[in-house]
PDB file of N, CA and C in Angstrom:
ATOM      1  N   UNK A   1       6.887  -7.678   9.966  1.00  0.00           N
ATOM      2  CA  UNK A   1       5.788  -6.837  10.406  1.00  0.00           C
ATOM      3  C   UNK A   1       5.498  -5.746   9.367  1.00  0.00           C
ATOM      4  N   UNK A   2       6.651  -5.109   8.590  1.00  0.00           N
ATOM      5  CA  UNK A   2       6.584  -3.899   8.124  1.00  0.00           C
ATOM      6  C   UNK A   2       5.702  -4.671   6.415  1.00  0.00           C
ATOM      7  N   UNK A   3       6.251  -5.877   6.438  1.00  0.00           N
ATOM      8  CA  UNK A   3       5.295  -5.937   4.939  1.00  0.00           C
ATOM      9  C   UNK A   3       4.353  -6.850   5.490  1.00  0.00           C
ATOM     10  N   UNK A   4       3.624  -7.256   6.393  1.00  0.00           N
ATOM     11  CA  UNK A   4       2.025  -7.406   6.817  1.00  0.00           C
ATOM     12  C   UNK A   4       1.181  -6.713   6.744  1.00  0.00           C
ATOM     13  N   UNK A   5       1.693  -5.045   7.504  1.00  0.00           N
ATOM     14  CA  UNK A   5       1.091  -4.150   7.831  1.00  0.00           C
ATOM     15  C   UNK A   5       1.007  -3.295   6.251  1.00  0.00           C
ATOM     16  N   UNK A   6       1.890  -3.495   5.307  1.00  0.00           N
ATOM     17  CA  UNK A   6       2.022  -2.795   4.136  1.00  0.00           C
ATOM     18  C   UNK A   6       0.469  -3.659   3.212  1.00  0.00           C
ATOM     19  N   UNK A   7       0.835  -5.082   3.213  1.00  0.00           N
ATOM     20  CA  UNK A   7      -0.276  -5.902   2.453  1.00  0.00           C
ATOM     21  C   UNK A   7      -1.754  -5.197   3.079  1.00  0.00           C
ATOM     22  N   UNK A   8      -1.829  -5.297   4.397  1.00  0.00           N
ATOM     23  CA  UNK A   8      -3.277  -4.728   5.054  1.00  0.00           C
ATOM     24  C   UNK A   8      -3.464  -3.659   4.561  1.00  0.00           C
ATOM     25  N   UNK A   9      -2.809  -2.220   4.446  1.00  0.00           N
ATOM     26  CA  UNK A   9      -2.986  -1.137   4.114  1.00  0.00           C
ATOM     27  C   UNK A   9      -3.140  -0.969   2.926  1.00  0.00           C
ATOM     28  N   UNK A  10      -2.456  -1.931   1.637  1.00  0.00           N
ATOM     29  CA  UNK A  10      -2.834  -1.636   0.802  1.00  0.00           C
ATOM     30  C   UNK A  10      -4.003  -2.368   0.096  1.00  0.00           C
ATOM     31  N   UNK A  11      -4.587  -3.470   0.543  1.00  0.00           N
ATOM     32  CA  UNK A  11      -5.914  -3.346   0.076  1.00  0.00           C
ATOM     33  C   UNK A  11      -7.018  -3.153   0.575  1.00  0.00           C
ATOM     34  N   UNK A  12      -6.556  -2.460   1.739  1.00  0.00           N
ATOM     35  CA  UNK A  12      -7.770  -1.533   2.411  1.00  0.00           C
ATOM     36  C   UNK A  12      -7.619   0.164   1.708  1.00  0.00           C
ATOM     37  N   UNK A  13      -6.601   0.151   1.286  1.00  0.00           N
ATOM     38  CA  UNK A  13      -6.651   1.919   0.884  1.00  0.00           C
ATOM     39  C   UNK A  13      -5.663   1.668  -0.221  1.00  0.00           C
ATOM     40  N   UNK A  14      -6.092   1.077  -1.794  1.00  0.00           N
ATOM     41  CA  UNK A  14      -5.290   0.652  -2.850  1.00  0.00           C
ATOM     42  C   UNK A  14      -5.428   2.090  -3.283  1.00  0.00           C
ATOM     43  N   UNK A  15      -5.579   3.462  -3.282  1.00  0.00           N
ATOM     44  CA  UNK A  15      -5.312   4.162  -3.855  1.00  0.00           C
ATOM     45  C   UNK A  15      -3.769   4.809  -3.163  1.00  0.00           C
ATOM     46  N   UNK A  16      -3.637   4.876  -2.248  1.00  0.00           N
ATOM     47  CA  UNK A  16      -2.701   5.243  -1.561  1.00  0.00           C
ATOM     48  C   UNK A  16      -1.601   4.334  -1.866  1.00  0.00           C
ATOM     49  N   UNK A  17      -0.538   5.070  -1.931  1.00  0.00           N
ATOM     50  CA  UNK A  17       0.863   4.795  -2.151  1.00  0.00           C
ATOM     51  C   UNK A  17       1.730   4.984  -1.068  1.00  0.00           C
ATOM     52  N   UNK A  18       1.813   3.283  -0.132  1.00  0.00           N
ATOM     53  CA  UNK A  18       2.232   3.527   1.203  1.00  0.00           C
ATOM     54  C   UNK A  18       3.530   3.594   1.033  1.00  0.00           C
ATOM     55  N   UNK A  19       4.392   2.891   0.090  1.00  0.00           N
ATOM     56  CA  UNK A  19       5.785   2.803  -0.097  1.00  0.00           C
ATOM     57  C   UNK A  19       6.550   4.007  -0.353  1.00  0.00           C
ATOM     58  N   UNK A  20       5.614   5.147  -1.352  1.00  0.00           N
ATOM     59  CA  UNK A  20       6.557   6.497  -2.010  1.00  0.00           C
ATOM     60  C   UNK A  20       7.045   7.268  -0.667  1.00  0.00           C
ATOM     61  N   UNK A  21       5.963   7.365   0.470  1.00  0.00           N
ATOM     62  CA  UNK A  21       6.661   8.808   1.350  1.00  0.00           C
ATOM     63  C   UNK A  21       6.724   7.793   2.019  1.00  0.00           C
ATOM     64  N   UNK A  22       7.525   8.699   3.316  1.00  0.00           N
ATOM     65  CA  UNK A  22       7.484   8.717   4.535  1.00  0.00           C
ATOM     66  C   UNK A  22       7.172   9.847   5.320  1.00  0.00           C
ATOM     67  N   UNK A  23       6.455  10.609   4.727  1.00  0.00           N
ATOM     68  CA  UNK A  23       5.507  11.648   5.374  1.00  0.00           C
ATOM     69  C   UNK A  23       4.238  11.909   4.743  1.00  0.00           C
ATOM     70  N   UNK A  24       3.710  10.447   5.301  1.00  0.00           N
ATOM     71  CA  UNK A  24       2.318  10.207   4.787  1.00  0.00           C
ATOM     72  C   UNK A  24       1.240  11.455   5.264  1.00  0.00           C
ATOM     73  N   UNK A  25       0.963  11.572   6.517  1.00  0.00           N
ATOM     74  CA  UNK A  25       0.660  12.972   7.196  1.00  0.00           C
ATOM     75  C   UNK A  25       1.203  13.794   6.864  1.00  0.00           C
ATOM     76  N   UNK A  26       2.281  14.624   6.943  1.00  0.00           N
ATOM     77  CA  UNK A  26       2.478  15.755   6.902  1.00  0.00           C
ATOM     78  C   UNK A  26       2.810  16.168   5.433  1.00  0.00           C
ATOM     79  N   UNK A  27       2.489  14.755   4.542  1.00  0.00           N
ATOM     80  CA  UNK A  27       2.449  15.739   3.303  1.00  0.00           C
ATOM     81  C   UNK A  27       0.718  15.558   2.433  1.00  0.00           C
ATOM     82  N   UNK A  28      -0.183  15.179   3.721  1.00  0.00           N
ATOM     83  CA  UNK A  28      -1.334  15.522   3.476  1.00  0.00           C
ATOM     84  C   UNK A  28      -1.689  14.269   2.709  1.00  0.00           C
ATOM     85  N   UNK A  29      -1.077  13.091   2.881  1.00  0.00           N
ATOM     86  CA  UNK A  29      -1.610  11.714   2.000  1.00  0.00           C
ATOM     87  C   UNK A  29      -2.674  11.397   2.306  1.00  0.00           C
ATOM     88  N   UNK A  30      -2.230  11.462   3.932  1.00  0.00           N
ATOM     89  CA  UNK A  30      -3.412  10.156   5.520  1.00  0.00           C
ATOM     90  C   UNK A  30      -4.280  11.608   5.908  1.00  0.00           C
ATOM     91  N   UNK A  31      -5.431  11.165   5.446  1.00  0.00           N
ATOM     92  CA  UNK A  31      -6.281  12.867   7.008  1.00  0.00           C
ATOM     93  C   UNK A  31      -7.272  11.835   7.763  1.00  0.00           C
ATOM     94  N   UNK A  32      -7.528  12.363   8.924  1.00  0.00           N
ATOM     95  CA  UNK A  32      -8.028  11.987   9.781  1.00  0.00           C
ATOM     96  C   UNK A  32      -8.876  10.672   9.911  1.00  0.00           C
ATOM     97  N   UNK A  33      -9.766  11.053   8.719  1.00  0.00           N
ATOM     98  CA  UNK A  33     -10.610  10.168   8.389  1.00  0.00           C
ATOM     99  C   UNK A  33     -10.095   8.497   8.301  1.00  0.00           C
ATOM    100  N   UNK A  34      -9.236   8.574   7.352  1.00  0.00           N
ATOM    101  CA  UNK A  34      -8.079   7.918   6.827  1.00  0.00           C
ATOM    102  C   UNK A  34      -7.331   6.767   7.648  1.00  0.00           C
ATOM    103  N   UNK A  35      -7.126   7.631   9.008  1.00  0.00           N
ATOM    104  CA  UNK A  35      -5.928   7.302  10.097  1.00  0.00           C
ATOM    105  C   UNK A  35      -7.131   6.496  11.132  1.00  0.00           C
ATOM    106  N   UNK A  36      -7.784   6.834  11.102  1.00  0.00           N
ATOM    107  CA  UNK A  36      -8.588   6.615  11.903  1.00  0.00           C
ATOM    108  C   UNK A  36      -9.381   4.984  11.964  1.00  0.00           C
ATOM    109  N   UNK A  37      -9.542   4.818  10.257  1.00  0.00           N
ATOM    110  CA  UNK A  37      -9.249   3.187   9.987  1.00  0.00           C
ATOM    111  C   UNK A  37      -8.237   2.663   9.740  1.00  0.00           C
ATOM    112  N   UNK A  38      -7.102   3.266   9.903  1.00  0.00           N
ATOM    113  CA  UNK A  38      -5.942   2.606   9.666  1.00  0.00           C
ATOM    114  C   UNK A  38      -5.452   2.163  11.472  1.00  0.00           C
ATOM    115  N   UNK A  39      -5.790   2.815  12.311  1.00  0.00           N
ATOM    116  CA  UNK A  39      -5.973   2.174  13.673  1.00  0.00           C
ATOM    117  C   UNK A  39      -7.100   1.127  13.781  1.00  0.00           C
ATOM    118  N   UNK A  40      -8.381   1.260  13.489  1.00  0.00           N
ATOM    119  CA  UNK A  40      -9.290  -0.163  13.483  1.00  0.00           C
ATOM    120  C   UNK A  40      -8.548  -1.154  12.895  1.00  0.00           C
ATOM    121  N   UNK A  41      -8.022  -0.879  11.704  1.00  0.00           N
ATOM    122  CA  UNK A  41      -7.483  -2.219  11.406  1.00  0.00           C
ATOM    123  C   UNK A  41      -6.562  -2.774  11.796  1.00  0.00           C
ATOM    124  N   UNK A  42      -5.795  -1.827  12.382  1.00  0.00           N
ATOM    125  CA  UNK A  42      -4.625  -2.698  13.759  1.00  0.00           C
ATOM    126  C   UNK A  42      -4.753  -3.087  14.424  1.00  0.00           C
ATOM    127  N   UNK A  43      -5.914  -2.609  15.262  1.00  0.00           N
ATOM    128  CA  UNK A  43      -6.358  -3.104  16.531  1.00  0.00           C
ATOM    129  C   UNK A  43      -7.035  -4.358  16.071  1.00  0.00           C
ATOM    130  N   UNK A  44      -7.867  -4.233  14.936  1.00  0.00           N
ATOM    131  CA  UNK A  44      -8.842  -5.740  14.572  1.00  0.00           C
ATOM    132  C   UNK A  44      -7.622  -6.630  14.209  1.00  0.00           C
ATOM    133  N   UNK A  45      -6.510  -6.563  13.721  1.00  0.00           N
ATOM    134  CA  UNK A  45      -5.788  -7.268  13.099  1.00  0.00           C
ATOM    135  C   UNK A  45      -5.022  -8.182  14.396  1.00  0.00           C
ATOM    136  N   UNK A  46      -4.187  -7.226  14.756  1.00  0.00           N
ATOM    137  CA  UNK A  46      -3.291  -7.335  15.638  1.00  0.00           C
ATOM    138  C   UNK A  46      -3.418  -7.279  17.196  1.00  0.00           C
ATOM    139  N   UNK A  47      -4.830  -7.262  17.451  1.00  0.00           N
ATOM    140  CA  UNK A  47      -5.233  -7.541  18.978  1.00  0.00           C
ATOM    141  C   UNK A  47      -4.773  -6.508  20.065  1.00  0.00           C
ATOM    142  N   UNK A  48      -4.434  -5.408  19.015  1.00  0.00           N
ATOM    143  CA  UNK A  48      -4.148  -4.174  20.380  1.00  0.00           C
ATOM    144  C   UNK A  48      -4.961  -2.984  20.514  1.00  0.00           C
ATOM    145  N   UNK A  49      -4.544  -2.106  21.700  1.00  0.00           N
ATOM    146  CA  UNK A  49      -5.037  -0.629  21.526  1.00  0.00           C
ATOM    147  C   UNK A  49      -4.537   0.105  21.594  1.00  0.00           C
ATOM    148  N   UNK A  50      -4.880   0.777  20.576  1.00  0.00           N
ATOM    149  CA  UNK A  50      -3.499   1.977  20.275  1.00  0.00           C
ATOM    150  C   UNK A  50      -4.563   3.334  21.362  1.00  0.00           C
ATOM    151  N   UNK A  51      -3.309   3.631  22.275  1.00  0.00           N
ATOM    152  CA  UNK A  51      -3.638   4.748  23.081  1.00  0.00           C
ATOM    153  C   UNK A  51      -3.520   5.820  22.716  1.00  0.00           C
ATOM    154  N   UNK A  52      -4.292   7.168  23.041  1.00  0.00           N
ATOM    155  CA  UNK A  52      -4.675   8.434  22.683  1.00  0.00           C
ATOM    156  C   UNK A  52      -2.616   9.099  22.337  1.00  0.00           C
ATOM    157  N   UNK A  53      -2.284   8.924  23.366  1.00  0.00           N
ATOM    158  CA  UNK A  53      -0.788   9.535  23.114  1.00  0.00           C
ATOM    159  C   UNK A  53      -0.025   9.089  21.848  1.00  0.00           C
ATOM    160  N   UNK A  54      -0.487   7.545  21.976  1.00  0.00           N
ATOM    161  CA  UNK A  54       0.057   7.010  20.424  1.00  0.00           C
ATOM    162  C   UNK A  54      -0.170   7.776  19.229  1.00  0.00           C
ATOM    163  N   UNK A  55      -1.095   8.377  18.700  1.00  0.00           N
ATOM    164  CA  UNK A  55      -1.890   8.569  17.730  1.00  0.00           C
ATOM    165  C   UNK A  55      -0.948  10.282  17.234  1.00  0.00           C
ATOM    166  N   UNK A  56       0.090   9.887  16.757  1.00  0.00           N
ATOM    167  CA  UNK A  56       0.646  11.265  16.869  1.00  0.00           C
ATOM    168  C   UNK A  56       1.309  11.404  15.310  1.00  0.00           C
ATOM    169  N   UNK A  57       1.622  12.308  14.384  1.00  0.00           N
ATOM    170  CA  UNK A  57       2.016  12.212  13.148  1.00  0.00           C
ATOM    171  C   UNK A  57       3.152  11.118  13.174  1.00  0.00           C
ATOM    172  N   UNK A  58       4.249  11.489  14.122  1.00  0.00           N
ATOM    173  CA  UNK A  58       5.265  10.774  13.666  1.00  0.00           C
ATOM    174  C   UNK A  58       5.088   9.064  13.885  1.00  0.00           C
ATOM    175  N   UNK A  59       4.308   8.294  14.122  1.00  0.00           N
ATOM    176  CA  UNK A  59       3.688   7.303  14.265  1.00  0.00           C
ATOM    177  C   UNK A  59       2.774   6.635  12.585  1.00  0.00           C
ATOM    178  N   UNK A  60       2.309   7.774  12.214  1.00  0.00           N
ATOM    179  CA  UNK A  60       1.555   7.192  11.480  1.00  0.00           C
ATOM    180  C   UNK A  60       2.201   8.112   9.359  1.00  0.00           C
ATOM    181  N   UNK A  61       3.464   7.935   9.613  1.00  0.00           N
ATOM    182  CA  UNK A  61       3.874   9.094   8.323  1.00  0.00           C
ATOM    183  C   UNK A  61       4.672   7.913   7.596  1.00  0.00           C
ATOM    184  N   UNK A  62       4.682   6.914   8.000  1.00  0.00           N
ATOM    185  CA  UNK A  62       5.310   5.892   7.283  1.00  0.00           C
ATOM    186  C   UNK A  62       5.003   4.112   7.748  1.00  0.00           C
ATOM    187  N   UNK A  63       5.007   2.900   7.022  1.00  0.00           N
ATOM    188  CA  UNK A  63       4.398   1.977   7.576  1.00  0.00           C
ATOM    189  C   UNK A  63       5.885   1.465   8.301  1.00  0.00           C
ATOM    190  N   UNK A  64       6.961   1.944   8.031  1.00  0.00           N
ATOM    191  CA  UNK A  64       8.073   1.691   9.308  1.00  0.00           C
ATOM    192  C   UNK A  64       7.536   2.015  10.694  1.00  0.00           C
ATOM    193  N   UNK A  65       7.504   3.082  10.677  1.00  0.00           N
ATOM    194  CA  UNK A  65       6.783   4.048  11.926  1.00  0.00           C
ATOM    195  C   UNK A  65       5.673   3.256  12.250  1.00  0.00           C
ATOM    196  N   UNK A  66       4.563   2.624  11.696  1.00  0.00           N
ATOM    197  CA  UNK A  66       3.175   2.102  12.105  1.00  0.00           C
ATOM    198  C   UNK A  66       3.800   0.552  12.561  1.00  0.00           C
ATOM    199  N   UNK A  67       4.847   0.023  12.104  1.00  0.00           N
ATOM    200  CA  UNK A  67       5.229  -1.409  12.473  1.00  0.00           C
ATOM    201  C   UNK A  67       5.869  -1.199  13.503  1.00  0.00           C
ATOM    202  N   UNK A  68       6.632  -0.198  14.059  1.00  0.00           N
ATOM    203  CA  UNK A  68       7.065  -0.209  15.250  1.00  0.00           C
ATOM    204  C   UNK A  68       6.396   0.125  16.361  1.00  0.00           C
ATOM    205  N   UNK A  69       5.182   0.506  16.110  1.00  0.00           N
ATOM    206  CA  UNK A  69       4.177   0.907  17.122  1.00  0.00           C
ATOM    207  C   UNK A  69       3.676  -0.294  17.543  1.00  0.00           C
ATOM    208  N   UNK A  70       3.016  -0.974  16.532  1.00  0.00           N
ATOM    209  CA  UNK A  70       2.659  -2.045  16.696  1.00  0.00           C
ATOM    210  C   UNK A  70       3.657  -3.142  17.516  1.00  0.00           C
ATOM    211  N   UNK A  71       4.747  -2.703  17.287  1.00  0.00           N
ATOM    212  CA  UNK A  71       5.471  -4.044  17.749  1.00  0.00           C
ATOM    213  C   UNK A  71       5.541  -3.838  19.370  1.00  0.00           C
ATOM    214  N   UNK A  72       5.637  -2.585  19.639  1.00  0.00           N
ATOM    215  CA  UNK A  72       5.941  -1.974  21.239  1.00  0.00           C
ATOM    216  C   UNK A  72       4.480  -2.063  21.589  1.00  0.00           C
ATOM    217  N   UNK A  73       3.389  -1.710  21.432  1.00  0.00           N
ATOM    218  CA  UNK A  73       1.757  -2.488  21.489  1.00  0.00           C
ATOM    219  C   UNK A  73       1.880  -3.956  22.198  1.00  0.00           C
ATOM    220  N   UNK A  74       2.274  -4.295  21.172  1.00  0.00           N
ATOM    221  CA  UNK A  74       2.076  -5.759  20.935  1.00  0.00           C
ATOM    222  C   UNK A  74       2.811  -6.449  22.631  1.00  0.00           C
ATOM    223  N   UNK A  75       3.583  -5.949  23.082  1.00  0.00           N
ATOM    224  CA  UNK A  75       4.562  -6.480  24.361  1.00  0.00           C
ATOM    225  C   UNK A  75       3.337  -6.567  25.689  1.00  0.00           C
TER     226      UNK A  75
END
């Protein structure tokens, strides 16, 4: 899951360097804008919906963190 979601992200957002952090948010990589297609493309990808509570830094600061969301989604 964690290198699916890595391939998607990175040639949807090849400037970004998903592998260096793991505090993609909080060190100001991902802003809003950003995060915001990085949920469309989960949901288009992976057939889910990510709920309002989901959508929280520690969720989206690393593609570990985004594959495990997905995977608990996904059930």
């Amino acid at each position: 899951m964690v290198d699916k979601i890595y391939e998607l992200l990175s040639k949807e957002y090849p400037e970004i360097d998903f592998k260096s952090s793991d505090m993609l948010v909080d060190d100001g990589t991902l802003d809003s804008l950003t995060i915001t297609g990085i949920i469309a493309l989960l949901t288009m990808e992976f057939g889910i919906t990510i709920p309002y509570e989901e959508i929280v830094e520690e969720n989206f600061n690393s593609v570990e963190r985004l594959a495990k969301m997905v995977e608990r989604l996904q059930v």
